[in-house]
N, C-alpha and C. Protein backbone atom coordinates (compact mmCIF):
# COMPACT_ATOMS: atom_id res chain seq x y z
N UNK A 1 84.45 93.68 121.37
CA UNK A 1 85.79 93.51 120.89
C UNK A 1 86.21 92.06 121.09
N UNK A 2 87.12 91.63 120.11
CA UNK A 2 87.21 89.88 120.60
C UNK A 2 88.75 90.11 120.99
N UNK A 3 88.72 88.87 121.80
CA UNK A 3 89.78 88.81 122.16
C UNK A 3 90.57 87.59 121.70
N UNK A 4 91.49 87.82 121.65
CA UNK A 4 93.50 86.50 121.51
C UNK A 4 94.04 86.17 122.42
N UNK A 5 94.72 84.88 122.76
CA UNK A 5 96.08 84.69 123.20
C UNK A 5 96.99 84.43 122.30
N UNK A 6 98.20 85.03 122.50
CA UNK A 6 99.39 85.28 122.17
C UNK A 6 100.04 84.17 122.44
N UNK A 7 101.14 83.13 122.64
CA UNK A 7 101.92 82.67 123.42
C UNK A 7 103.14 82.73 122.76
N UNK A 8 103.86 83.66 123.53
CA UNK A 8 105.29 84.05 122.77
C UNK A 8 106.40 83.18 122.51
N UNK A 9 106.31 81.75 123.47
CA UNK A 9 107.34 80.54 123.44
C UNK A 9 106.65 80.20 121.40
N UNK A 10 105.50 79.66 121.33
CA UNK A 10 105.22 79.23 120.29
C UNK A 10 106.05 80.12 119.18
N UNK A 11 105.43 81.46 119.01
CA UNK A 11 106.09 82.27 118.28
C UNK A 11 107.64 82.25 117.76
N UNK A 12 108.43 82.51 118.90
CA UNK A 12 109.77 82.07 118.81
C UNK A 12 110.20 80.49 118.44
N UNK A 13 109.19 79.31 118.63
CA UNK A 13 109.47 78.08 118.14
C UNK A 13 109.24 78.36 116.60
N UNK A 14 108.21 78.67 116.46
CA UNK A 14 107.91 79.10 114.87
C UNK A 14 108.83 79.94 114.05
N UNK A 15 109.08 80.30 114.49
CA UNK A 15 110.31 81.20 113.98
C UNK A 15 111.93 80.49 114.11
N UNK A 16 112.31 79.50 115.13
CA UNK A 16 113.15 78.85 114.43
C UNK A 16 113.02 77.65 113.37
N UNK A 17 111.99 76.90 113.60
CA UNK A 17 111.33 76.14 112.50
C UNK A 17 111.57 76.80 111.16
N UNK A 18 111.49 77.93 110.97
CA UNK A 18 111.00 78.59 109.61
C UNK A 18 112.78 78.40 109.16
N UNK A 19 113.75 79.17 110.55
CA UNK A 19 115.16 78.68 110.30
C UNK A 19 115.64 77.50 109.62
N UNK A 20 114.97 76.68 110.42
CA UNK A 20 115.73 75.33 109.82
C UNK A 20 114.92 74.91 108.31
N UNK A 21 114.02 75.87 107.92
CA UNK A 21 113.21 75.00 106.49
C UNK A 21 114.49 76.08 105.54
N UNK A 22 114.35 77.26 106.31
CA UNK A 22 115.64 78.15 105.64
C UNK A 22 117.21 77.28 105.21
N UNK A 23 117.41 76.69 106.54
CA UNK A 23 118.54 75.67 106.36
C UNK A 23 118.10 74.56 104.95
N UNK A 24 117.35 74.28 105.08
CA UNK A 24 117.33 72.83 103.77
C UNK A 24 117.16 73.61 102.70
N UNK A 25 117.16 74.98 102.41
CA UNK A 25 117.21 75.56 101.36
C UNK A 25 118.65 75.60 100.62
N UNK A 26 119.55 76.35 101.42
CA UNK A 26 120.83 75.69 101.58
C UNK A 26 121.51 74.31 101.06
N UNK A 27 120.72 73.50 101.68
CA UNK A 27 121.54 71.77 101.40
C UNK A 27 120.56 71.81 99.88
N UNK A 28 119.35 71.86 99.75
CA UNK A 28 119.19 71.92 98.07
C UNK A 28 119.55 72.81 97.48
N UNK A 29 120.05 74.28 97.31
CA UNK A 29 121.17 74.58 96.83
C UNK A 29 122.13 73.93 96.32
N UNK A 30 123.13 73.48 97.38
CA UNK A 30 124.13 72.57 97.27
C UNK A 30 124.04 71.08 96.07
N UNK A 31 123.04 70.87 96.88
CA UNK A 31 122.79 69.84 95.54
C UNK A 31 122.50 70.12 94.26
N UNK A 32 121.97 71.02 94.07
CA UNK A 32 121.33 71.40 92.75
C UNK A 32 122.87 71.99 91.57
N UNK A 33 123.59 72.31 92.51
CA UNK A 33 124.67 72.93 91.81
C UNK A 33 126.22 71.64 91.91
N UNK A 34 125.85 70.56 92.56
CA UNK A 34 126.88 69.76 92.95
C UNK A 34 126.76 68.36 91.88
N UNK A 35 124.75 68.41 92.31
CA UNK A 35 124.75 67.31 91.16
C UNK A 35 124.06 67.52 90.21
N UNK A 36 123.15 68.36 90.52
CA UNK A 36 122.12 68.49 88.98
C UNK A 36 122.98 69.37 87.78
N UNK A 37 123.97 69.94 88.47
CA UNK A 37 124.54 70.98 87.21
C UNK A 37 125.87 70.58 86.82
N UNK A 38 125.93 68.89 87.03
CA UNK A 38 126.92 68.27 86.57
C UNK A 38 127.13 68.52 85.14
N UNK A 39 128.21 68.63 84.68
CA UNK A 39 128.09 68.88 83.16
C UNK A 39 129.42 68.28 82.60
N UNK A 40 130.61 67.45 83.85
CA UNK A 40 131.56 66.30 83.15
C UNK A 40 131.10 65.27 82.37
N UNK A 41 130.23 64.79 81.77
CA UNK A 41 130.13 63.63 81.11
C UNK A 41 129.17 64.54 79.94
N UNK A 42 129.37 65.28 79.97
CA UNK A 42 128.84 66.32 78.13
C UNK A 42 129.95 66.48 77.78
N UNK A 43 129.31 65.59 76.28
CA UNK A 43 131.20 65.61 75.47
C UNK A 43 130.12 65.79 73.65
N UNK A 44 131.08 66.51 72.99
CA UNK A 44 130.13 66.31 72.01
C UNK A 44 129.52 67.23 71.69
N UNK A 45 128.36 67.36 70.72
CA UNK A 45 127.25 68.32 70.85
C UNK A 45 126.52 68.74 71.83
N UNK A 46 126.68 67.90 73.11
CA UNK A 46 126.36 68.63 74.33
C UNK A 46 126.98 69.36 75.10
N UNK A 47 128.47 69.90 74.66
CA UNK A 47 128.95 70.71 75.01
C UNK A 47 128.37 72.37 75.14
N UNK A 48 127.79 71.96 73.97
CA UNK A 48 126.78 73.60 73.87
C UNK A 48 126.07 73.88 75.08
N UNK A 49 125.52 72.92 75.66
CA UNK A 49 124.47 73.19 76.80
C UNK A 49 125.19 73.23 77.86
N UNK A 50 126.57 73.09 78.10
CA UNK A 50 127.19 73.64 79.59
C UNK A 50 126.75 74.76 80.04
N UNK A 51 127.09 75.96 78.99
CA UNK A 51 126.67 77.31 80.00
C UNK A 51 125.07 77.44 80.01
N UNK A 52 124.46 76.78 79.33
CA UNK A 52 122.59 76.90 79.53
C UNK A 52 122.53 76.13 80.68
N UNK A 53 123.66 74.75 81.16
CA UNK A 53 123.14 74.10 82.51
C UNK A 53 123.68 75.19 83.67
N UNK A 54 124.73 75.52 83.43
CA UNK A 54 125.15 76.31 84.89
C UNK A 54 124.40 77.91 84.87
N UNK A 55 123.56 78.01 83.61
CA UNK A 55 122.47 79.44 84.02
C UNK A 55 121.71 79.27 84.51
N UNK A 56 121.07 78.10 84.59
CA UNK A 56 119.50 77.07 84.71
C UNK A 56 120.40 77.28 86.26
N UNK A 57 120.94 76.94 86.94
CA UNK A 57 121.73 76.39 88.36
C UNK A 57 121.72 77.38 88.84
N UNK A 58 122.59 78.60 88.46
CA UNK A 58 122.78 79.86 89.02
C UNK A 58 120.97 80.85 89.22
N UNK A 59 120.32 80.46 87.88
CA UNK A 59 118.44 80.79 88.54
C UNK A 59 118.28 80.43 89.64
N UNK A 60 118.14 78.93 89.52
CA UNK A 60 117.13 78.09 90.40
C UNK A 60 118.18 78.51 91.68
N UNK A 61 119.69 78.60 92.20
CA UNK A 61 119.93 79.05 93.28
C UNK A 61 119.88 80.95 94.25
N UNK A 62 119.60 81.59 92.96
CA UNK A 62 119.11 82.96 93.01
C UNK A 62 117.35 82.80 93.46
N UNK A 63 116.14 81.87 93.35
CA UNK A 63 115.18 81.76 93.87
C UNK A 63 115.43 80.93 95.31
N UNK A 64 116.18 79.67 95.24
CA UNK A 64 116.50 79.26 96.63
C UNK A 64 116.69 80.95 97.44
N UNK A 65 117.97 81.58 97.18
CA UNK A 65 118.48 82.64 98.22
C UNK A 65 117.25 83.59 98.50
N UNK A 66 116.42 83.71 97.40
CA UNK A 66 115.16 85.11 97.79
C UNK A 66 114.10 84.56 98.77
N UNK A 67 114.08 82.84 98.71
CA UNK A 67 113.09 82.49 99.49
C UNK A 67 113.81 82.09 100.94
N UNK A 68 114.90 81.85 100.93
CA UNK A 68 115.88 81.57 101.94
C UNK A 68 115.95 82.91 102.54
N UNK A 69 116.50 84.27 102.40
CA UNK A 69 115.92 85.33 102.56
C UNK A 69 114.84 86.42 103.35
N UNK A 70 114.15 85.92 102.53
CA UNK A 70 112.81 85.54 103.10
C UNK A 70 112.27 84.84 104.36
N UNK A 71 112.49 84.03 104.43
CA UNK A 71 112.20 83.01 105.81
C UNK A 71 113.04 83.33 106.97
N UNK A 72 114.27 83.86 106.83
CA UNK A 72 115.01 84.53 107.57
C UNK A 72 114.14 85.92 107.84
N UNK A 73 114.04 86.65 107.20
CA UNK A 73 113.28 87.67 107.37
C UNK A 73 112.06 87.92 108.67
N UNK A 74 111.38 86.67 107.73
CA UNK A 74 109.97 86.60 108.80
C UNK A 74 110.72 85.70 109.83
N UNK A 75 111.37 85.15 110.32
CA UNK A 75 111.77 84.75 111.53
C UNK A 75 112.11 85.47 112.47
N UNK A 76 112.66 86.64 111.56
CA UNK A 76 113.03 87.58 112.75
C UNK A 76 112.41 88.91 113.42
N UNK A 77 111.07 88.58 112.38
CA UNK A 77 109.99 89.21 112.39
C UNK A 77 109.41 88.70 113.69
N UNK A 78 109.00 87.33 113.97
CA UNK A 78 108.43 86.81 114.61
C UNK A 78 109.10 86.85 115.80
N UNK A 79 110.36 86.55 116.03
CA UNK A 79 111.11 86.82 117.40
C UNK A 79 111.34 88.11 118.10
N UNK A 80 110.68 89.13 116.99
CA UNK A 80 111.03 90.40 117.57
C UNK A 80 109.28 90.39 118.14
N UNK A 81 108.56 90.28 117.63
CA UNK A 81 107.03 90.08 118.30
C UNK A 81 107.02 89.00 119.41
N UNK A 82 107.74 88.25 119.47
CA UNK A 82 107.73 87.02 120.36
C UNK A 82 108.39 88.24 121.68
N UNK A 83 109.09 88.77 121.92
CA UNK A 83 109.63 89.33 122.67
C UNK A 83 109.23 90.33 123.39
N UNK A 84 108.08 91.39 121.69
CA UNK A 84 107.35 92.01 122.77
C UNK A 84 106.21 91.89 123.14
N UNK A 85 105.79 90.51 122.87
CA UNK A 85 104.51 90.50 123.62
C UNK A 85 105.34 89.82 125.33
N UNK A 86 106.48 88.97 125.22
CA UNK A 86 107.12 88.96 126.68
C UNK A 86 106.94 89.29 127.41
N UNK A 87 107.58 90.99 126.81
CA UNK A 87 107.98 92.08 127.76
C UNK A 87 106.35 92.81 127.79
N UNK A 88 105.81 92.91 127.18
CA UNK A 88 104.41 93.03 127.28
C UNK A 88 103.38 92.60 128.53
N UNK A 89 103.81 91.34 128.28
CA UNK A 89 102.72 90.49 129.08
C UNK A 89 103.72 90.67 131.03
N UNK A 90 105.08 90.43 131.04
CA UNK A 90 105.94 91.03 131.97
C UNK A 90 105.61 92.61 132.56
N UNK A 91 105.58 93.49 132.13
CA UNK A 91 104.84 94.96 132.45
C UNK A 91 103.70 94.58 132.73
N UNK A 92 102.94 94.11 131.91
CA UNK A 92 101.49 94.29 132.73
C UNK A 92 101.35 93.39 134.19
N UNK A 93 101.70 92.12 134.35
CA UNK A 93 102.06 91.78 135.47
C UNK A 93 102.18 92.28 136.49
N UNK A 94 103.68 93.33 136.51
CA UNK A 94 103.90 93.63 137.62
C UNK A 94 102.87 95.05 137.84
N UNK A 95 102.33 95.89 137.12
CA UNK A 95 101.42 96.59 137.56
C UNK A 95 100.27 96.11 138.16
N UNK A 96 100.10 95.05 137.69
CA UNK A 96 98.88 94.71 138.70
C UNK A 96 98.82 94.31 140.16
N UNK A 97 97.86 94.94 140.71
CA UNK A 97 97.23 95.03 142.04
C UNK A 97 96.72 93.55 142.68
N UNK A 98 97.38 92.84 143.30
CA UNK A 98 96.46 91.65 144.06
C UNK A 98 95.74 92.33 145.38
N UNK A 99 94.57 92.26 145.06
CA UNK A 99 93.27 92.63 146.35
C UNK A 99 92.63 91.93 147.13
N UNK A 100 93.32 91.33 148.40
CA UNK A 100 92.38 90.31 148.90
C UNK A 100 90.84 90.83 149.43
């Protein structure tokens, strides 16, 4: 049988990491809808393409949220495993026997 180490600090670091890539999902959001889906300076025949720019905006921030979502998800996936291998590795500890 092979064996692993676990180390549950890592786990839980990994798992807020994944948070904060979750966070810049967010701030490009923001941007994507603040500046890319600018649509004041369409005057004209480009008026037509306002509501095709703010559908294009409202997509691309409906895939931000599923992958944002997502990363939240498995973060909390990982902190709930981070915890029980803890309490895991804590139980087995104290059952054990020191034998001089």
């Amino acid at each position: 049988m092979e064996q692993f180490e676990v180390e549950p600090d890592e786990l839980a670091g990994y798992a807020e990491y994944m948070r904060t890539v979750a966070g810049a999902f967010d701030q490009i959001d923001r941007y994507s809808h603040d500046e890319g889906c600018e649509t004041a300076g369409f005057t004209g025949l480009l008026t037509i393409l306002q509501p095709a720019v703010g559908w294009v905006g409202d997509l691309y921030g409906t895939g931000l949220a599923f992958g944002r979502d997502r990363l939240h998800g498995s973060a909390d996936g990982l902190e709930v495993a981070a915890d029980d291998y803890a309490a895991t590795d804590a139980a087995n500890a104290t059952s054990l026997v020191v034998v001089d």
